[in-house]
C-alpha atoms as a PDB file:
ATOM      1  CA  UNK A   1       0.000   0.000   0.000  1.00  0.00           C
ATOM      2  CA  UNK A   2       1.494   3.231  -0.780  1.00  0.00           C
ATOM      3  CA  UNK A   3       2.169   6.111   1.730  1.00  0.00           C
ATOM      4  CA  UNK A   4      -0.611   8.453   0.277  1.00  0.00           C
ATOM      5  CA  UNK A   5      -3.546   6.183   0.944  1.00  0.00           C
ATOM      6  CA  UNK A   6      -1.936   4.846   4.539  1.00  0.00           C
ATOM      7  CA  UNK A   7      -2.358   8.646   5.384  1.00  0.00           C
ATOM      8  CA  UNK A   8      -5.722   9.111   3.915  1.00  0.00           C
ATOM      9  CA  UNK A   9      -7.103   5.827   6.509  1.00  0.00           C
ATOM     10  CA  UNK A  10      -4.979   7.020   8.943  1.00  0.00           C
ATOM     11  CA  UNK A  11      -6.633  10.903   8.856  1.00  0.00           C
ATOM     12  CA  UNK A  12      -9.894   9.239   8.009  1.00  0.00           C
ATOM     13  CA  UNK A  13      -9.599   7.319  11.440  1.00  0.00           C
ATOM     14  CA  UNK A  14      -8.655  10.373  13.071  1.00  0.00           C
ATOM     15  CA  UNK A  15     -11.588  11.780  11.896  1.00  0.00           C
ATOM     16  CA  UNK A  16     -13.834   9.285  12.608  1.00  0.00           C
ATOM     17  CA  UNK A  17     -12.997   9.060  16.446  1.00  0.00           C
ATOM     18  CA  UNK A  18     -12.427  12.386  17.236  1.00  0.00           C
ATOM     19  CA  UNK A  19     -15.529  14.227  15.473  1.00  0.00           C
ATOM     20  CA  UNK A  20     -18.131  12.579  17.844  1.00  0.00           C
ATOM     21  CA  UNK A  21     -16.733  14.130  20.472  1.00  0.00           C
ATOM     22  CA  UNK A  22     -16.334  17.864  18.764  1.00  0.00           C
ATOM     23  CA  UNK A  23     -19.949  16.884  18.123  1.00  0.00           C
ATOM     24  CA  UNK A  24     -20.425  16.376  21.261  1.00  0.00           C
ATOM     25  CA  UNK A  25     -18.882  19.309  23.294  1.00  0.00           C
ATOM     26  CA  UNK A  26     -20.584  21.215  20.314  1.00  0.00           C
ATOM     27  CA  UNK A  27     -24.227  20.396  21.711  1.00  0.00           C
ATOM     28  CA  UNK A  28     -23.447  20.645  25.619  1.00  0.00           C
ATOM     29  CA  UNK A  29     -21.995  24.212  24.801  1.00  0.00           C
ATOM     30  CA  UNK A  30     -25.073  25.314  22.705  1.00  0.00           C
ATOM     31  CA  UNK A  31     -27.502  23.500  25.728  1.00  0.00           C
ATOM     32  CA  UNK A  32     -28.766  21.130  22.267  1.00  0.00           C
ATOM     33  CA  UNK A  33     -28.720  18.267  25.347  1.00  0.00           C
ATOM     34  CA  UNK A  34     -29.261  17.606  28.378  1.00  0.00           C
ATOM     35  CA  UNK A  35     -26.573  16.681  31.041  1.00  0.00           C
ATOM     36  CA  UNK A  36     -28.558  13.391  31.230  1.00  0.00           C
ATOM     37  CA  UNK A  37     -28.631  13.202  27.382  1.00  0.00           C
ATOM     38  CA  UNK A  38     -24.600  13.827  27.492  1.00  0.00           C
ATOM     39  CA  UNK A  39     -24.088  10.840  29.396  1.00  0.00           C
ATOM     40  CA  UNK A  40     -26.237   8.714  27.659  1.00  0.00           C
ATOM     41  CA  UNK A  41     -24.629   9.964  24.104  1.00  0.00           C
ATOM     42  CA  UNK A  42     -21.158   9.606  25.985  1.00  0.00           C
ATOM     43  CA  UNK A  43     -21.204   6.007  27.246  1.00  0.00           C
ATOM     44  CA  UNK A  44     -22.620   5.470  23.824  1.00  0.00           C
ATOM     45  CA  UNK A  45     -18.923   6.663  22.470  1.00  0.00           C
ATOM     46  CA  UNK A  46     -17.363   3.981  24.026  1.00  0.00           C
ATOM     47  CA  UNK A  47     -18.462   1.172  21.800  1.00  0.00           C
ATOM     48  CA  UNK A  48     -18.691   3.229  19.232  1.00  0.00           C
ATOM     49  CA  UNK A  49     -14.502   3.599  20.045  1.00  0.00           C
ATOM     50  CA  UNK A  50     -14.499   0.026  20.588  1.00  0.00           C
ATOM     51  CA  UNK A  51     -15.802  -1.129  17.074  1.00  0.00           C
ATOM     52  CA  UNK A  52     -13.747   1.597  14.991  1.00  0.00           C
ATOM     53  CA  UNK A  53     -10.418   0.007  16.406  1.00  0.00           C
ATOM     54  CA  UNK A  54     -11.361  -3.552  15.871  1.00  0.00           C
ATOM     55  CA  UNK A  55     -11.973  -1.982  12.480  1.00  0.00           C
ATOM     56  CA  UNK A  56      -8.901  -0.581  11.845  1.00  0.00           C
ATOM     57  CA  UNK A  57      -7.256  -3.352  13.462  1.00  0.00           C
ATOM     58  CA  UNK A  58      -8.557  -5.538  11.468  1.00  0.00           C
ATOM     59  CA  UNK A  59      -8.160  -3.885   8.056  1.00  0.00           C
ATOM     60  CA  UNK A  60      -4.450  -3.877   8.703  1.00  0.00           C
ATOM     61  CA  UNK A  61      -4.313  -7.507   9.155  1.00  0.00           C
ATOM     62  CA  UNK A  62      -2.974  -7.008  13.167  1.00  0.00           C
ATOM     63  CA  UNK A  63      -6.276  -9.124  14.180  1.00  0.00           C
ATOM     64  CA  UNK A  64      -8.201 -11.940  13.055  1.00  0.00           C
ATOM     65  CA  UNK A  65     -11.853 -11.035  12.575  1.00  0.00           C
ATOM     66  CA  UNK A  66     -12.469 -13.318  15.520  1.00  0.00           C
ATOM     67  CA  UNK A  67     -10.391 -11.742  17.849  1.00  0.00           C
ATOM     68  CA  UNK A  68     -12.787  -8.911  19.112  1.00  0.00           C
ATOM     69  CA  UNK A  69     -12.733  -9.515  22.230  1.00  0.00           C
ATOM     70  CA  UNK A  70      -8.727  -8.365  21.986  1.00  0.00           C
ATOM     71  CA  UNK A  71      -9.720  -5.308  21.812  1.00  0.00           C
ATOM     72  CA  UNK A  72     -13.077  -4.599  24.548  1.00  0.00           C
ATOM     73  CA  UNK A  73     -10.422  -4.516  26.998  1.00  0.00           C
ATOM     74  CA  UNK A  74      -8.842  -0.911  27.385  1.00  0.00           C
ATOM     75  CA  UNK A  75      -5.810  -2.069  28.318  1.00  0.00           C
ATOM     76  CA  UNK A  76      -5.165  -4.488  25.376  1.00  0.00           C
ATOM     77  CA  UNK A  77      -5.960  -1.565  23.028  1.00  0.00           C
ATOM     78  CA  UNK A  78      -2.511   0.169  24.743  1.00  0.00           C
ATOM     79  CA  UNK A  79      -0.841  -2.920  23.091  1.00  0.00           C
ATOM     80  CA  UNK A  80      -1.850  -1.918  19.515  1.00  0.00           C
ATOM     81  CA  UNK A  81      -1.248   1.935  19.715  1.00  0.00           C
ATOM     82  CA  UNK A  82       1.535   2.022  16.978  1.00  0.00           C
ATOM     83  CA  UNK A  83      -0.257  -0.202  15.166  1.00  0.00           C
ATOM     84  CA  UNK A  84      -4.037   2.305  16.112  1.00  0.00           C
ATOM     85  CA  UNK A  85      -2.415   5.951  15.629  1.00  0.00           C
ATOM     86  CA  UNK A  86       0.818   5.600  13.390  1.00  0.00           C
ATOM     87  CA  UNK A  87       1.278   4.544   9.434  1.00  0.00           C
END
């Protein structure tokens, strides 16, 4: 794969967990939610996190499609954070 398009997923991933949360702080600021709506949409993030590393963790080839439960823990996910935030 060529260094271009390892960028574009890697910016793409970027994207993809950090804009929930700009989202998020977005309608708290503007009172869009309620403090009771922010923790519901909050603990909501957290599988939401979960699924888009075992996606990108799997795309790479570093797990097995199986392996899922590798990355529910939060500490495992330390063990892939080259492989999670660099090329």
């Amino acid at each position: 794969m060529q260094n271009s398009e390892r960028i574009k997923q890697l910016l793409m991933y970027y994207f993809l967990i950090i804009s929930p949360l700009f989202l998020l702080v977005y309608c708290v600021k503007h009172d869009l939610i309620s403090d009771n709506g922010f923790l519901v949409l909050f603990l909501g993030y957290i599988p939401y996190r979960y699924l888009t590393d075992y996606y990108r963790l799997t795309s790479k080839g570093v797990i097995g499609k199986k392996d899922y439960l590798k990355v529910i823990n939060p500490f495992s996910t330390s063990k892939y954070f080259r492989e999670l935030y660099w090329l």
